[in-house]
N, C-alpha and C. Protein backbone atom coordinates (compact mmCIF):
# COMPACT_ATOMS: atom_id res chain seq x y z
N UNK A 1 0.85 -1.17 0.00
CA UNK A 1 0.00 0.00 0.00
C UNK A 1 0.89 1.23 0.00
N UNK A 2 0.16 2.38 -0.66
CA UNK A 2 1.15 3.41 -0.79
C UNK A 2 0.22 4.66 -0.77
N UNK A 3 0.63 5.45 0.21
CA UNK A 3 -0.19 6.70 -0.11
C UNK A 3 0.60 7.72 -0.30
N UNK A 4 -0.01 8.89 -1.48
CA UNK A 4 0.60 10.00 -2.47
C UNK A 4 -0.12 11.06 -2.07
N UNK A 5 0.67 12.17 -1.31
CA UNK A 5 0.03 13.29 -1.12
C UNK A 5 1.51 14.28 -0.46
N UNK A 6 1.03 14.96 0.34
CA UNK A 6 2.22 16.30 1.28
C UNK A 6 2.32 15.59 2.92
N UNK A 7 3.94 15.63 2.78
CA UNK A 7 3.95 15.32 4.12
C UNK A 7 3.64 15.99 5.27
N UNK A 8 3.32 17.49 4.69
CA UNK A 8 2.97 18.56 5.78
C UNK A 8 1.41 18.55 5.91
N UNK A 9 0.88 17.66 5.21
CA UNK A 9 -0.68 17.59 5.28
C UNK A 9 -1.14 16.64 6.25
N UNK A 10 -2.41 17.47 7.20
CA UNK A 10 -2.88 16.40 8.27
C UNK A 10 -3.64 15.05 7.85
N UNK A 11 -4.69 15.07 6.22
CA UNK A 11 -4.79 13.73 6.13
C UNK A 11 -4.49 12.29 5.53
N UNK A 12 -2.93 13.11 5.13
CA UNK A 12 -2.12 11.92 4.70
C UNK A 12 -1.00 11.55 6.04
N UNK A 13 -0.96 12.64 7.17
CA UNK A 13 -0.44 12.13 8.07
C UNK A 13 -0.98 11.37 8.96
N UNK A 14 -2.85 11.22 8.92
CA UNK A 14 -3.29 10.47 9.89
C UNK A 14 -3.41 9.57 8.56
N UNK A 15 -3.71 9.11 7.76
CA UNK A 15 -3.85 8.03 6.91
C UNK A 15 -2.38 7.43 7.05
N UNK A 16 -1.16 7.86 6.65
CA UNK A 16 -0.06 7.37 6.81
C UNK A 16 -0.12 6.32 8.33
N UNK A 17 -0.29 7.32 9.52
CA UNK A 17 -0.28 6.39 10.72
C UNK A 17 -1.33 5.67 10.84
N UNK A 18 -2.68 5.53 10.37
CA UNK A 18 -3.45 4.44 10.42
C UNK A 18 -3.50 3.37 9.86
N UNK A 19 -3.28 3.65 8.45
CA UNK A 19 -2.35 2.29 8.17
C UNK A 19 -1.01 1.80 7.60
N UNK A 20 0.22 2.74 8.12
CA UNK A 20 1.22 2.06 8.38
C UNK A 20 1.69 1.97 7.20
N UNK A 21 2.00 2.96 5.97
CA UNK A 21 1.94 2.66 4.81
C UNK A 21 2.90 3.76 4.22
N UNK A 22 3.62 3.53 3.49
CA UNK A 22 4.69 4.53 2.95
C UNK A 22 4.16 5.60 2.22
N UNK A 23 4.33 6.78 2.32
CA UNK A 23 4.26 8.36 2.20
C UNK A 23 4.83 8.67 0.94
N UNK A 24 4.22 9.05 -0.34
CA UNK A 24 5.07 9.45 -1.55
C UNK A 24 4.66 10.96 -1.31
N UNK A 25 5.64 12.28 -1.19
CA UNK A 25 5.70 13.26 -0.87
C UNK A 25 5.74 13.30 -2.83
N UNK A 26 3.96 14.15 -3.40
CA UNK A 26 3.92 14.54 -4.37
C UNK A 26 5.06 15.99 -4.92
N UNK A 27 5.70 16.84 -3.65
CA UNK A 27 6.40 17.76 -4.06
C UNK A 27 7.89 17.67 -3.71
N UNK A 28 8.24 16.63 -2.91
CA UNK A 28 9.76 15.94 -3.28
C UNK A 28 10.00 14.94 -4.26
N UNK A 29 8.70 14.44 -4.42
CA UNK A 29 9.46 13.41 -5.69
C UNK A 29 8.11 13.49 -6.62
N UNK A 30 7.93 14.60 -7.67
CA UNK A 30 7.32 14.76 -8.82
C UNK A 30 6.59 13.71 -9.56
N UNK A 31 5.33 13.02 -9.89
CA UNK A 31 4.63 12.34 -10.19
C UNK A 31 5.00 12.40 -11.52
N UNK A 32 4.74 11.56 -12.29
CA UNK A 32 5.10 11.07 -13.67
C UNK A 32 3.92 11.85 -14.29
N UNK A 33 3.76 11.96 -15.49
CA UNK A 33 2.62 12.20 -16.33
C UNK A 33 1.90 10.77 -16.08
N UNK A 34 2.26 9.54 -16.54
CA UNK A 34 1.58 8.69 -17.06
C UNK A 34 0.59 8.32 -15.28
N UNK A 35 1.45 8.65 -14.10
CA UNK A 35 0.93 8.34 -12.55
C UNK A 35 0.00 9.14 -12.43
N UNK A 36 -0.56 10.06 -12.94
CA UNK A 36 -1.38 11.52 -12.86
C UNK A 36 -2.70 11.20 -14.04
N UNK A 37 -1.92 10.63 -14.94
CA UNK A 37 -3.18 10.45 -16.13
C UNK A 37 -3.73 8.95 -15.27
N UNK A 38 -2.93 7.95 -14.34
CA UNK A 38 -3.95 7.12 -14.14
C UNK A 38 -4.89 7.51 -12.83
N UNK A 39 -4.25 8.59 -12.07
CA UNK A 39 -5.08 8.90 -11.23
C UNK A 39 -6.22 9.77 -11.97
N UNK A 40 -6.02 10.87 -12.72
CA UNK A 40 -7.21 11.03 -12.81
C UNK A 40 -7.94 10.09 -14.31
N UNK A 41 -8.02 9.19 -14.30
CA UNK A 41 -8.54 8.24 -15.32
C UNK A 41 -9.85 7.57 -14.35
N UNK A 42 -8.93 7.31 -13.05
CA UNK A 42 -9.95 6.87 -11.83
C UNK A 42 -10.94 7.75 -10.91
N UNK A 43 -10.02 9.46 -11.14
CA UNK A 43 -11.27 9.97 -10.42
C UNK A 43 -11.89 10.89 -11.15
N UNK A 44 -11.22 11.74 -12.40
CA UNK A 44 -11.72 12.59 -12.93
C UNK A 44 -11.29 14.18 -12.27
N UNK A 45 -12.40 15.05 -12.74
CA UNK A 45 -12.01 16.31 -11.96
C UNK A 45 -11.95 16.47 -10.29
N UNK A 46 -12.49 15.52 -9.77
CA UNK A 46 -12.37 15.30 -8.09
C UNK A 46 -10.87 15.44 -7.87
N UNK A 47 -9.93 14.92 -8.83
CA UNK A 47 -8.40 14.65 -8.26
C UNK A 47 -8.00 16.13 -8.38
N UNK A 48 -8.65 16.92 -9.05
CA UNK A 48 -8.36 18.62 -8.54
C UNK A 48 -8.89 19.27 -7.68
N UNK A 49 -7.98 19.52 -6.47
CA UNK A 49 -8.66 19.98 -5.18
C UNK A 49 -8.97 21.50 -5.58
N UNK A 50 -10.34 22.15 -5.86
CA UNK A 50 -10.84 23.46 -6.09
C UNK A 50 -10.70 24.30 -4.98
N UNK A 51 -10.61 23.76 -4.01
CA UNK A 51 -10.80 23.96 -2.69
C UNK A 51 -9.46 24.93 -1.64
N UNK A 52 -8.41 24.32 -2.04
CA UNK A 52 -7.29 24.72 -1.78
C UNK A 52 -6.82 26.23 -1.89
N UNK A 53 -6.00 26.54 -0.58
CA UNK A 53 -5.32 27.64 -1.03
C UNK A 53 -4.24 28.09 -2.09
N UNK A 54 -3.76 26.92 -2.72
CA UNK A 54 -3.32 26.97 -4.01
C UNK A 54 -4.29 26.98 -5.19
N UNK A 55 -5.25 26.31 -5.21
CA UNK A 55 -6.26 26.79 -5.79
C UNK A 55 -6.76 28.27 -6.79
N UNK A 56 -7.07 28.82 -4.66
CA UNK A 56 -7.18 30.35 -4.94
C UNK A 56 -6.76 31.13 -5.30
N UNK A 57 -5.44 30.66 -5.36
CA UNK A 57 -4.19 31.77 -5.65
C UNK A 57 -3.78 32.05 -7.03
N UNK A 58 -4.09 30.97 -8.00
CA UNK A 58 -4.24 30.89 -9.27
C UNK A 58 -5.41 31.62 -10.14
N UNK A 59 -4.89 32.60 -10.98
CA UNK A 59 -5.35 33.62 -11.96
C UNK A 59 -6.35 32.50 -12.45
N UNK A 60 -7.34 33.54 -13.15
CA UNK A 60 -8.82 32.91 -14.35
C UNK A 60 -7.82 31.93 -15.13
N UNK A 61 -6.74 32.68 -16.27
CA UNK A 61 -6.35 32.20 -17.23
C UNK A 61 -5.18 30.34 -16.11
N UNK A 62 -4.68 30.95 -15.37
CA UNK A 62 -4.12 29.41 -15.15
C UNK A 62 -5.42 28.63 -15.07
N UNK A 63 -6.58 29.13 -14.08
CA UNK A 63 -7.54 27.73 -14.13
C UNK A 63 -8.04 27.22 -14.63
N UNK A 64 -8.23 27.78 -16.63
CA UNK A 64 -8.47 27.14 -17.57
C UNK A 64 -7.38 26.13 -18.04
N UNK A 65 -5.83 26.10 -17.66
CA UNK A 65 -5.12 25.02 -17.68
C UNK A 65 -6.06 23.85 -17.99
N UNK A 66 -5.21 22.47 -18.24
CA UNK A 66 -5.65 20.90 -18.54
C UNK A 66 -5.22 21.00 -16.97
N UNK A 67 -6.22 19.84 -16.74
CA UNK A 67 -5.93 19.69 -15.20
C UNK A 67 -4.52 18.64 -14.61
N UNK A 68 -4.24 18.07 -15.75
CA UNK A 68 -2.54 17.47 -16.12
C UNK A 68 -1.49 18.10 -15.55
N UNK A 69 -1.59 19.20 -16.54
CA UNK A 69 -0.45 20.06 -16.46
C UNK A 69 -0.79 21.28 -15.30
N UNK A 70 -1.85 21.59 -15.28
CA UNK A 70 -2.01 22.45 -13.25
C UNK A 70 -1.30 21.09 -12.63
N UNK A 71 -1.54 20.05 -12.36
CA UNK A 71 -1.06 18.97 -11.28
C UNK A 71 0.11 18.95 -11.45
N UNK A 72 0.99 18.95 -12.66
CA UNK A 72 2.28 18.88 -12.58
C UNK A 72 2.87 20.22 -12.02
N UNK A 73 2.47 21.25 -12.82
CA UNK A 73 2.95 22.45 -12.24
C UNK A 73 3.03 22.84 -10.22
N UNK A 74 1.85 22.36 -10.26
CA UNK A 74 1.30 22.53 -8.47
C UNK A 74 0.41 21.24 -8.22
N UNK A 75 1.75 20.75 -7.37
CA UNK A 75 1.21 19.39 -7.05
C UNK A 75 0.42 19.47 -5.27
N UNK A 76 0.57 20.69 -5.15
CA UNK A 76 -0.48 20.61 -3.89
C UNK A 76 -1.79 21.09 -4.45
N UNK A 77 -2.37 20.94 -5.37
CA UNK A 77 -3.51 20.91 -6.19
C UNK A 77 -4.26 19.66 -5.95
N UNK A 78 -3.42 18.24 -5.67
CA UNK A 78 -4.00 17.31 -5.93
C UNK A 78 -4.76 17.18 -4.47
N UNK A 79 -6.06 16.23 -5.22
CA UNK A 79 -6.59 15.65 -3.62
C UNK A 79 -6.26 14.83 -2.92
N UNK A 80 -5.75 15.01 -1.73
CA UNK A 80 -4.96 14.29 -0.72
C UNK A 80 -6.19 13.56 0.61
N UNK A 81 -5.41 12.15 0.79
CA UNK A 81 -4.07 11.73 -0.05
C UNK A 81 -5.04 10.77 -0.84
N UNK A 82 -4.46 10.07 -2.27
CA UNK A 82 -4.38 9.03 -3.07
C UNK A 82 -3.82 7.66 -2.32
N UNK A 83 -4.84 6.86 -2.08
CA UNK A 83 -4.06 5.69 -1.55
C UNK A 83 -4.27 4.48 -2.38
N UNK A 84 -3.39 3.73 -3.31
CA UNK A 84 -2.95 2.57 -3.70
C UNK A 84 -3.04 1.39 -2.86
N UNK A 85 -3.95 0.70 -3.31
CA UNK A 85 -3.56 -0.93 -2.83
C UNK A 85 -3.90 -1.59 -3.09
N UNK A 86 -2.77 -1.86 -4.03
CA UNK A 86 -2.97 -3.47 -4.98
C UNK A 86 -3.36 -2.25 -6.56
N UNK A 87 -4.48 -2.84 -6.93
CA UNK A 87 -4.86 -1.84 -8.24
C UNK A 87 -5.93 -1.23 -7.92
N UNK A 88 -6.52 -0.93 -6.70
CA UNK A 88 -7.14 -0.02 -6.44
C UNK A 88 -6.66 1.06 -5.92
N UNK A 89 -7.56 2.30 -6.33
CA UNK A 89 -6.59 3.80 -5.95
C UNK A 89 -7.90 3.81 -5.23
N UNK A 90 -7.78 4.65 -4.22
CA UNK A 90 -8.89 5.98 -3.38
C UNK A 90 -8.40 7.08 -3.07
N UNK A 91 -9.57 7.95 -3.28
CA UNK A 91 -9.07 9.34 -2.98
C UNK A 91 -10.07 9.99 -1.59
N UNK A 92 -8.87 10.68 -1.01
CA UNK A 92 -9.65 11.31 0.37
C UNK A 92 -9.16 10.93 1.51
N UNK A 93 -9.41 10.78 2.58
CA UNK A 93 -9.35 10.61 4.20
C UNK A 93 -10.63 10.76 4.79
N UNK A 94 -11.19 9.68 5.04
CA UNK A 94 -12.91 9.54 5.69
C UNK A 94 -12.71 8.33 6.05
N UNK A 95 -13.98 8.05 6.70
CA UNK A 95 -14.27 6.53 6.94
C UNK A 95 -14.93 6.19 6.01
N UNK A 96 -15.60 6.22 5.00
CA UNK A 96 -15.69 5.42 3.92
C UNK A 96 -14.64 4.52 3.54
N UNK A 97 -13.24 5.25 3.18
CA UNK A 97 -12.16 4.87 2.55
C UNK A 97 -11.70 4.29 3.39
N UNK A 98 -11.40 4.54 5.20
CA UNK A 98 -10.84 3.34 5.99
C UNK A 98 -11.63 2.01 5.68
N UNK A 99 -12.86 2.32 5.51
CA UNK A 99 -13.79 1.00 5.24
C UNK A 99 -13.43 0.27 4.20
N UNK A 100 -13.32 0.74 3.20
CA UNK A 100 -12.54 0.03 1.86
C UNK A 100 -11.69 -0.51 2.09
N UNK A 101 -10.64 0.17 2.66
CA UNK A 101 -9.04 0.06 2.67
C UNK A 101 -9.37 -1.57 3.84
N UNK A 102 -9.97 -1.73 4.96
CA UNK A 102 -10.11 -2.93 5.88
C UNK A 102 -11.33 -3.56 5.76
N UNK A 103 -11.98 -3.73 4.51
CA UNK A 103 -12.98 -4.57 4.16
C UNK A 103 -12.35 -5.20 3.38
């Protein structure tokens, strides 16, 4: 299992310690194109956090960007965290997803 998000973020740090699972820091080690096209293949526009103060901070003309290339550019864009396991991805920190993740 592997979860992809900011290590300075609280819900990949409580997902990290709940289940015990290695931390891919999206802004120390840069996501591939092809890792980004399969995440959002699985979630769509959800894997762009609108929400964020990086988000906000971005002009009209960047937020018409492909949502690809915003993620590469600003990878604290993405929705955190992405957790891998096995060939299933989830996105978020809830109990839904603990439920998945130990069902």
């Amino acid at each position: 299992m592997k979860i992809y998000g900011l290590k300075n973020c609280d819900s990949c740090r409580k997902a990290k310690k709940a289940l015990g699972a290695e931390l891919h820091d999206v802004r120390d080690q840069p996501l591939s194109i092809e890792q980004l096209q399969r995440f959002y293949d699985a979630f769509g526009k959800v894997l762009l956090n609108t929400r964020s103060t990086t988000w906000r901070g971005l002009d009209d003309e960047e937020r018409k960007e492909e949502p690809l290339a915003l993620l590469q550019k600003y990878p604290a864009l993405m929705k955190r965290p992405v957790i891998e396991k096995g060939n299933e991805l989830l996105a978020g920190w809830d109990r839904d997803v603990l439920a998945r993740l130990r069902g």
